[in-house]
Protein backbone atom coordinates (compact mmCIF):
# COMPACT_ATOMS: atom_id res chain seq x y z
CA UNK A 1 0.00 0.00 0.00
CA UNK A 2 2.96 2.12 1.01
CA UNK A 3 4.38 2.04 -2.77
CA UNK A 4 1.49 2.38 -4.30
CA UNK A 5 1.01 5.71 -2.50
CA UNK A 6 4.25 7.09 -3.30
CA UNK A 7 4.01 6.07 -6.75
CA UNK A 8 0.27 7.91 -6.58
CA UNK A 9 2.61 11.19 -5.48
CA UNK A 10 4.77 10.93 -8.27
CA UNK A 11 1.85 10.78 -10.87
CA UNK A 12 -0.11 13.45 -9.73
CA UNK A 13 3.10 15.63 -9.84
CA UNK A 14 3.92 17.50 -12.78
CA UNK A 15 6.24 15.86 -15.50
CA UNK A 16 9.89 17.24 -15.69
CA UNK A 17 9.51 19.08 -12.44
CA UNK A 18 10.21 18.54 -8.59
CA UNK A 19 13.00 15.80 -8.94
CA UNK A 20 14.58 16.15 -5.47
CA UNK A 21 11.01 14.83 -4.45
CA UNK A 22 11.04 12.28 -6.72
CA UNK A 23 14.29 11.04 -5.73
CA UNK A 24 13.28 11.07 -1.93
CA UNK A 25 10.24 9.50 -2.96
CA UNK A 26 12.57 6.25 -4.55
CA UNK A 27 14.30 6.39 -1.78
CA UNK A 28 11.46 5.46 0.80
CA UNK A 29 10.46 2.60 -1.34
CA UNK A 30 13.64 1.03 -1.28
CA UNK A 31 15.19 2.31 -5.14
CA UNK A 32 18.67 3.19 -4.77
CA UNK A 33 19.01 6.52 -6.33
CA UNK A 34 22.64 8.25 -7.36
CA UNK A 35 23.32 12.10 -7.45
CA UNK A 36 21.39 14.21 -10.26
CA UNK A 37 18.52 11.65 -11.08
CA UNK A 38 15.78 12.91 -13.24
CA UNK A 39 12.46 10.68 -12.86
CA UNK A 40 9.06 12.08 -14.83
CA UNK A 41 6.84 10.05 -13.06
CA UNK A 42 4.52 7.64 -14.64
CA UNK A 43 5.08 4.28 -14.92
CA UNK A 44 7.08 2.90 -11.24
CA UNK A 45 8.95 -0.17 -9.57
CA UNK A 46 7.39 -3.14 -9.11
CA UNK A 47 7.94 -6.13 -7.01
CA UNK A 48 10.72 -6.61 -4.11
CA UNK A 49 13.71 -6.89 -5.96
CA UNK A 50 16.58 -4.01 -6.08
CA UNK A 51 16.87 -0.97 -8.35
CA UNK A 52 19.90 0.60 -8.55
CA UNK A 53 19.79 3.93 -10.41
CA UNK A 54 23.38 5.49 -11.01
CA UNK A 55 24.13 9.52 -11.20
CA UNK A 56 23.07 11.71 -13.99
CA UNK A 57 20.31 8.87 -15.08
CA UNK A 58 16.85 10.14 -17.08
CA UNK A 59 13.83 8.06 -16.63
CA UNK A 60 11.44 9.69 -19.15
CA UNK A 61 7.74 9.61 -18.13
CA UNK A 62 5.84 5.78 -17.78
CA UNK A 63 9.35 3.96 -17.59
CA UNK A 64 8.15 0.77 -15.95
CA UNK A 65 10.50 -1.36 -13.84
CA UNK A 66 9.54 -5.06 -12.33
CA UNK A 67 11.90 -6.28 -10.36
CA UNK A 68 11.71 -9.91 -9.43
CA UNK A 69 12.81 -10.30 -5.39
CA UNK A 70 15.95 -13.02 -6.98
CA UNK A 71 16.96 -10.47 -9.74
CA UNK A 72 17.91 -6.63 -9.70
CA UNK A 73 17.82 -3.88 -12.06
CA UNK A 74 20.84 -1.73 -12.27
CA UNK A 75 20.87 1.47 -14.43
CA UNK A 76 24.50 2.80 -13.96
CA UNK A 77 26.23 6.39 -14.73
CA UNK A 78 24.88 8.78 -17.49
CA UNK A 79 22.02 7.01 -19.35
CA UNK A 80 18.85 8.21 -20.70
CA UNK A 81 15.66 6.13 -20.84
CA UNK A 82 12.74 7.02 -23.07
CA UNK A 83 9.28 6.95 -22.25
CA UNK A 84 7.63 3.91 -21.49
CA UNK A 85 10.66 1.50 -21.78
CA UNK A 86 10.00 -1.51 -19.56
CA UNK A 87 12.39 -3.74 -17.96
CA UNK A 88 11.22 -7.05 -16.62
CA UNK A 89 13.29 -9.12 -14.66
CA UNK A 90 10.94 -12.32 -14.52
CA UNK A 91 9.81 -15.05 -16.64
CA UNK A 92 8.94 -18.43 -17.02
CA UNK A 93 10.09 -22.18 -18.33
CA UNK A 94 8.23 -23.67 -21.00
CA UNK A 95 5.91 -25.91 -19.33
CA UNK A 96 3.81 -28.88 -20.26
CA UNK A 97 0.84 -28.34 -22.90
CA UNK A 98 -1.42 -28.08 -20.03
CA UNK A 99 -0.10 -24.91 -18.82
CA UNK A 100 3.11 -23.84 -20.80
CA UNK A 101 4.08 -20.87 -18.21
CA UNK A 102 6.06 -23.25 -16.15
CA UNK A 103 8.62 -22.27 -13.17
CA UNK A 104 9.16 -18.96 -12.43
CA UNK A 105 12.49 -17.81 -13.80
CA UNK A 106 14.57 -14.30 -12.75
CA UNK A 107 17.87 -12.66 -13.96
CA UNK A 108 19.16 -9.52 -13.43
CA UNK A 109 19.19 -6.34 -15.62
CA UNK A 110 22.33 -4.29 -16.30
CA UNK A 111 22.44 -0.83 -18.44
CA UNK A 112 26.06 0.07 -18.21
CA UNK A 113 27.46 3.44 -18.52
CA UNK A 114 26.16 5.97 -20.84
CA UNK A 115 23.53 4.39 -22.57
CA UNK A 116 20.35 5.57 -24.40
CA UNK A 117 17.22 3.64 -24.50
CA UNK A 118 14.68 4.43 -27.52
CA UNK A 119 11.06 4.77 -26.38
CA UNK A 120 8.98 1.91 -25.51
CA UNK A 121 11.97 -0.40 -25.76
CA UNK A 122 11.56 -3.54 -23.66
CA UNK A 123 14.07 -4.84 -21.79
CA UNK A 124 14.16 -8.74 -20.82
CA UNK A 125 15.70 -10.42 -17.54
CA UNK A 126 19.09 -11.89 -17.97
CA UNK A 127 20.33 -8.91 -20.38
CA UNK A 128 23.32 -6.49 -20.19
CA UNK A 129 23.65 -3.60 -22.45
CA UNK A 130 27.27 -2.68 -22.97
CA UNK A 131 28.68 0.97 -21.90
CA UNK A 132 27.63 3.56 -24.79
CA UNK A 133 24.96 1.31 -26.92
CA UNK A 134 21.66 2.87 -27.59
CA UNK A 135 18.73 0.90 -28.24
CA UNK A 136 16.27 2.05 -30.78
CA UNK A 137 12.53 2.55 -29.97
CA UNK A 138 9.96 0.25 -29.91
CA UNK A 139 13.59 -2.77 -29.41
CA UNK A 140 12.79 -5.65 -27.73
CA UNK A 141 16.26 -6.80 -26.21
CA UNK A 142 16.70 -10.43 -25.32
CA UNK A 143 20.50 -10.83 -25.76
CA UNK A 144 23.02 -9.09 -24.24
CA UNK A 145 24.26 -5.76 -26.57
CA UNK A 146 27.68 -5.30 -27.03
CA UNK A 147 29.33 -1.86 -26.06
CA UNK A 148 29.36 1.38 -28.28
CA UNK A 149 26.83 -0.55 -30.73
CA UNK A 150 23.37 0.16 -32.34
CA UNK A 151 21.16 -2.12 -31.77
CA UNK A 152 16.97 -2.04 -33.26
CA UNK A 153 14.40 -4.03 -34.06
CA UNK A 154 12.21 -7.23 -32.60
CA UNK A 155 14.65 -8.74 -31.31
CA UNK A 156 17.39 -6.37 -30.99
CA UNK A 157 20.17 -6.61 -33.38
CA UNK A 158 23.19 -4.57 -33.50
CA UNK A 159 22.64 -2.41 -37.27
CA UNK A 160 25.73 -0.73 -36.23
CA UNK A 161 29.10 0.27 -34.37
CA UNK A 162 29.39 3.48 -32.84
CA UNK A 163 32.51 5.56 -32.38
């Protein structure tokens, strides 16, 4: 209930404004929040797992994190996220006909240093994306991206190396 309310707070407040509230906000629900982070509200943390948000990081409005309680989410130094990217840090086996969602499955979620995240990319558990890649919008990542690489489409493939 306690989350829920301070996630209320944060989407009743006015985009691109009041981030040292924001960031106190994350803070009493448990996020672990660098120097100079910019949140727009929206979107949220979900589940019990840990969120690690370095300095300088953008979270554009809607950004959606779900963080499993065996995995964590770790946005490092210097990245920008566009709006309504999702990370999700949970999934499941393949299971027998009868139900094919099958054990519960979690890895962690890595966006290294200085990274840029297209909007409504989606980010699945288990991934790293290497310092300096960007990820274009509307990317679903399920492999790990190499550093200082371009990397679009359904699933994410690197179209390019950057300089």
């Amino acid at each position: 209930m306690f989350r829920f309310l301070v996630f209320l707070i944060h989407n009743i407040l006015p985009i691109s404004r009041f981030f040292s509230l924001r960031r106190f906000l994350l803070r009493l629900v448990k996020v672990h929040v660098g120097n100079n982070v910019c949140y727009c509200g929206g979107g949220g943390v979900y589940g019990n797992g840990d969120v690690l948000l370095g300095n300088n990081v953008w979270l554009s409005p809607n950004v959606r994190i779900y963080s499993n309680v065996m995995a964590t989410v770790t946005i490092k130094d210097n990245c920008d996220i566009g709006p309504e990217v999702s990370f999700i840090t949970g999934s499941h086996e393949i299971g027998p006909s009868d139900r094919r969602a099958g054990k519960g499955t979690a890895a962690s979620i890595t966006v290294e240093e200085g990274c840029w995240i297209g909007a409504r990319t989606i980010i699945l558990s288990g991934v790293t994306i290497g310092k300096g890649a960007v990820v274009a919008a509307g990317s679903v990542v399920t492999d790990n991206v190499p550093p200082n690489t371009l990397v679009a489409g359904v699933p994410a493939k690197v179209k390019r190396i950057l300089p």
